[in-house]
N, C-alpha and C. Protein backbone atom coordinates (compact mmCIF):
# COMPACT_ATOMS: atom_id res chain seq x y z
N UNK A 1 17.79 -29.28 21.44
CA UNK A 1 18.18 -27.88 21.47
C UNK A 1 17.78 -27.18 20.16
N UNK A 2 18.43 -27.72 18.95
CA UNK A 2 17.71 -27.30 17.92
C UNK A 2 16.40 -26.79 17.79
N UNK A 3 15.77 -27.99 17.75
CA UNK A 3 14.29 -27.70 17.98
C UNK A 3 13.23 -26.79 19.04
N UNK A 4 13.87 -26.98 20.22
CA UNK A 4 13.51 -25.57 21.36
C UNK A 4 14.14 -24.14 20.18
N UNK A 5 15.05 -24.05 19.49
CA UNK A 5 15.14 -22.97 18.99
C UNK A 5 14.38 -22.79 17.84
N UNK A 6 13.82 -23.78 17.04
CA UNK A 6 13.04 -23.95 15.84
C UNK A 6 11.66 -23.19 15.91
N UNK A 7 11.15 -23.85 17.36
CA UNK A 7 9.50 -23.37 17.86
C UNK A 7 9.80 -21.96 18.56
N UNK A 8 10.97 -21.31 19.04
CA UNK A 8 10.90 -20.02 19.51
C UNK A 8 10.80 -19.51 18.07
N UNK A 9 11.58 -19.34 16.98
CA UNK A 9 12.29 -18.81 16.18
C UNK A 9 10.82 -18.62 15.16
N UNK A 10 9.84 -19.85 15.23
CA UNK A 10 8.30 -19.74 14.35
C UNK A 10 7.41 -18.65 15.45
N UNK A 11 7.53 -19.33 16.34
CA UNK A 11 6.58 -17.87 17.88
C UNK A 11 7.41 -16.59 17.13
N UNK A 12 8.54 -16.70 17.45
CA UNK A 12 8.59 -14.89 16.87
C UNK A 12 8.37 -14.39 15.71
N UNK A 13 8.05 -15.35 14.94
CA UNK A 13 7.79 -15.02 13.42
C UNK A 13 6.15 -14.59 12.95
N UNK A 14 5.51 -15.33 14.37
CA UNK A 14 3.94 -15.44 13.85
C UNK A 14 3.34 -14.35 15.19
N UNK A 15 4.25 -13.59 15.78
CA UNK A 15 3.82 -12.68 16.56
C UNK A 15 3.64 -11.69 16.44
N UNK A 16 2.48 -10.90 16.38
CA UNK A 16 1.70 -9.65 16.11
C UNK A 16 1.05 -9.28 15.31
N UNK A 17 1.27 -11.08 14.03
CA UNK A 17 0.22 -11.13 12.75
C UNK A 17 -1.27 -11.23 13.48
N UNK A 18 -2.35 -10.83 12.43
CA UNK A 18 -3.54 -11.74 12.74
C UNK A 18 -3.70 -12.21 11.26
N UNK A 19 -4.91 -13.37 11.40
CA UNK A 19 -5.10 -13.99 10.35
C UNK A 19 -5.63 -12.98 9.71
N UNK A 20 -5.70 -13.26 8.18
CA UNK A 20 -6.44 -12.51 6.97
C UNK A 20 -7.65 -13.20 7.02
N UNK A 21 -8.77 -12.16 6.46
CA UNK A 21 -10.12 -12.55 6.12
C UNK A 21 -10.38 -12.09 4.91
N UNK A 22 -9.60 -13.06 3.70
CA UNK A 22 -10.08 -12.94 2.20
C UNK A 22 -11.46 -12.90 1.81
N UNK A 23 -11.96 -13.37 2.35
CA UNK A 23 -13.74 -13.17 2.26
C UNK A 23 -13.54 -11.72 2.82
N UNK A 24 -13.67 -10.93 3.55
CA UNK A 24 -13.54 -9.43 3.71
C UNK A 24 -13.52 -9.08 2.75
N UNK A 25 -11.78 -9.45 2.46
CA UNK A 25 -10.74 -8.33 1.41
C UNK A 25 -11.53 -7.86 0.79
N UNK A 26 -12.28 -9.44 -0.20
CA UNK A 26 -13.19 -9.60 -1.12
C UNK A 26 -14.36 -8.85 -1.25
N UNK A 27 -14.69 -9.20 -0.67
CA UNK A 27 -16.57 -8.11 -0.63
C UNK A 27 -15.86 -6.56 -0.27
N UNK A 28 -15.18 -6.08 0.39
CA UNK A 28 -14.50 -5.12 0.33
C UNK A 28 -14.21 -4.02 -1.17
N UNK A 29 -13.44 -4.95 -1.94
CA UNK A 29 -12.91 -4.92 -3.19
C UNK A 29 -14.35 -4.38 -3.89
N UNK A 30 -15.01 -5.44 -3.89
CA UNK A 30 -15.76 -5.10 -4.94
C UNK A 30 -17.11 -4.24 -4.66
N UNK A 31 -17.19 -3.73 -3.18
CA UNK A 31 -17.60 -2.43 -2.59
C UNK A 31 -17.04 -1.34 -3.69
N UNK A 32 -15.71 -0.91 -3.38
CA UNK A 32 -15.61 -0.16 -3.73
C UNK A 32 -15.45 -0.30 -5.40
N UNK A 33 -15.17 -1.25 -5.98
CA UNK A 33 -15.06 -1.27 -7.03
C UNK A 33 -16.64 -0.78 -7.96
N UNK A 34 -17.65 -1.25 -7.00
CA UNK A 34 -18.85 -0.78 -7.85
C UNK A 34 -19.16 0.29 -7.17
N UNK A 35 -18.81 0.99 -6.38
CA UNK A 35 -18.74 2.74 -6.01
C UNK A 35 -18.03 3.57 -6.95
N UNK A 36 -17.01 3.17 -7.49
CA UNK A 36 -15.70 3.66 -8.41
C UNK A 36 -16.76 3.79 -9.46
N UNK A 37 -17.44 3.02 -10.18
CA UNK A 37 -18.38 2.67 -11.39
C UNK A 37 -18.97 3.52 -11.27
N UNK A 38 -19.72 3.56 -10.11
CA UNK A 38 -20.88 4.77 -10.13
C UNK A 38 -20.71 5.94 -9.85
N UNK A 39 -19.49 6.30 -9.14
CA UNK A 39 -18.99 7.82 -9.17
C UNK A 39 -18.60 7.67 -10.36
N UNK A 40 -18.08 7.37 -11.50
CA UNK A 40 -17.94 7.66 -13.21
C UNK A 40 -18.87 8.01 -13.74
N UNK A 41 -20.38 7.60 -13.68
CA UNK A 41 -21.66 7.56 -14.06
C UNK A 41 -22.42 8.56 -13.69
N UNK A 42 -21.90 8.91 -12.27
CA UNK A 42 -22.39 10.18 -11.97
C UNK A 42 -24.08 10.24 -11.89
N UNK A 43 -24.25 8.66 -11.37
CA UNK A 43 -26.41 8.49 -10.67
C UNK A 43 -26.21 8.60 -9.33
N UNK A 44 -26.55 9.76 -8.55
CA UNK A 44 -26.59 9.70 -7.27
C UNK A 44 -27.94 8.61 -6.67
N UNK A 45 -28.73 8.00 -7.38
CA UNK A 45 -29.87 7.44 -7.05
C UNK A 45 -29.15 6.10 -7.33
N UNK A 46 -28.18 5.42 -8.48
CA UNK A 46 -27.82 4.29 -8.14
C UNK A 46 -26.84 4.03 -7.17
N UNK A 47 -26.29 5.37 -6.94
CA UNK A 47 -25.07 5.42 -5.80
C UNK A 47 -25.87 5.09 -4.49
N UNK A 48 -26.62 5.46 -4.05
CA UNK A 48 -27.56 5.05 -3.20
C UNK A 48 -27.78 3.87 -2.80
N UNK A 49 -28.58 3.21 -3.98
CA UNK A 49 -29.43 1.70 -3.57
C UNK A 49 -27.74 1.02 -3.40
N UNK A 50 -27.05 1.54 -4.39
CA UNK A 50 -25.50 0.37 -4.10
C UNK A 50 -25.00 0.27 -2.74
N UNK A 51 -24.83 1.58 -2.05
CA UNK A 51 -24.69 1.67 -0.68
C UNK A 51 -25.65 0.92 0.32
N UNK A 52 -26.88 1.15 -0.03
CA UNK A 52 -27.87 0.44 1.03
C UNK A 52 -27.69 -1.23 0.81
N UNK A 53 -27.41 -1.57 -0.31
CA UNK A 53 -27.06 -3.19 -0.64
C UNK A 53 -25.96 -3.82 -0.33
N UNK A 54 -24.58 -2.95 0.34
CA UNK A 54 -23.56 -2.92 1.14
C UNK A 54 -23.75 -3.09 2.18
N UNK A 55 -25.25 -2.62 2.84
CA UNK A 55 -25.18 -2.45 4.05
C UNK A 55 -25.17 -1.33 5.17
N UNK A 56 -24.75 0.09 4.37
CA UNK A 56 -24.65 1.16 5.12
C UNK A 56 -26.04 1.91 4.95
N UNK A 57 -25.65 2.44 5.97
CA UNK A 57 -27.79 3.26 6.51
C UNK A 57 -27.09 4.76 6.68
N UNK A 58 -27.95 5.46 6.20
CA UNK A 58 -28.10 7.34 6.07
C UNK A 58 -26.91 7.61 7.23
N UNK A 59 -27.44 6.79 8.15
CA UNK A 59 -26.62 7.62 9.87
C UNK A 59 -24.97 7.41 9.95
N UNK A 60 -24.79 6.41 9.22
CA UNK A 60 -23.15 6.07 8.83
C UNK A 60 -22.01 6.68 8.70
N UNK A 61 -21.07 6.98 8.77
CA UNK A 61 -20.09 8.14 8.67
C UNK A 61 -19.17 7.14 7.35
N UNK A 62 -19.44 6.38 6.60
CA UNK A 62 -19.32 6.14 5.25
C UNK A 62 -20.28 6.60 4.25
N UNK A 63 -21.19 6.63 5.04
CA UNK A 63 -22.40 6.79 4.36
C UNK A 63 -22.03 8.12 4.17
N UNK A 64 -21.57 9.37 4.61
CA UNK A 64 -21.40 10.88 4.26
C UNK A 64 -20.04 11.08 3.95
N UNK A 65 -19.71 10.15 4.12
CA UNK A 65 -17.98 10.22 3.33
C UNK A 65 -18.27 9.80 2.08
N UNK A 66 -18.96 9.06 1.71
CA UNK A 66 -19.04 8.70 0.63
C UNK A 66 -19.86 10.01 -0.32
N UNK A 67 -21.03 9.82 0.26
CA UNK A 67 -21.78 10.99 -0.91
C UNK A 67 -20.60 12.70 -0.59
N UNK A 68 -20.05 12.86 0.36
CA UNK A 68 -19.55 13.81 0.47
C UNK A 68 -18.29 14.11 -0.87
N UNK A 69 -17.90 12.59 -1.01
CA UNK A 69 -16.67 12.38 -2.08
C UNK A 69 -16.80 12.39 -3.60
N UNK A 70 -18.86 12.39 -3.62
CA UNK A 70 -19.27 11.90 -4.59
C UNK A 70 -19.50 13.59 -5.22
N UNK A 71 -20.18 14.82 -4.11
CA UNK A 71 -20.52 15.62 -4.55
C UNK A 71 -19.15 16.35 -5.16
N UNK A 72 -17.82 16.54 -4.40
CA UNK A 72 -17.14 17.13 -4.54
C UNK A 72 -16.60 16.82 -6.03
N UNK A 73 -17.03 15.47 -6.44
CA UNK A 73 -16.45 14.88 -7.88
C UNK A 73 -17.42 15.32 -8.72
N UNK A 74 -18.20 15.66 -8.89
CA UNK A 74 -19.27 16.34 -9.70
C UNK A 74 -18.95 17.55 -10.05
N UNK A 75 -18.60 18.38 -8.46
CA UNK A 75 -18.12 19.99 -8.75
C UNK A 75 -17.21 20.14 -9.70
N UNK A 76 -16.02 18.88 -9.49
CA UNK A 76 -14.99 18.89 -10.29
C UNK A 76 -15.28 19.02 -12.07
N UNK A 77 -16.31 18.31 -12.15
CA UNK A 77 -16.50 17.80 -13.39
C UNK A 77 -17.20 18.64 -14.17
């Protein structure tokens, strides 16, 4: 009896998690962490190749969120 309540009591505990993908998080992280760098620097030409070495292409809707976030930080500045 115990134990029928042990294995319900872990099922409801591990229900509606999904696993983590630290490899994500990771490359994630340090996406943006070298976007952060280069919006400080203010090279729209290294902001660029950094994005295309991420992976994102012109047609992307990161891809114009991003430079969109980049111009507005310039205006600021």
């Amino acid at each position: 009896m115990a134990d029928d309540i042990e294995k319900v009591r872990r099922a409801e505990a591990r229900r509606g998690r999904r696993p983590v993908d630290a490899e994500a998080i990771d490359e994630r992280r340090r996406m943006l962490s070298a976007l952060l760098t280069i919006l400080d620097e203010g090279n729209i030409d290294k902001l660029i190749a950094t994005m295309r070495e991420f992976g994102l292409s012109p047609e992307s809707p990161e891809w114009t969120e991003t430079l969109r976030i980049w111009r507005e930080e310039r205006e600021r500045s």
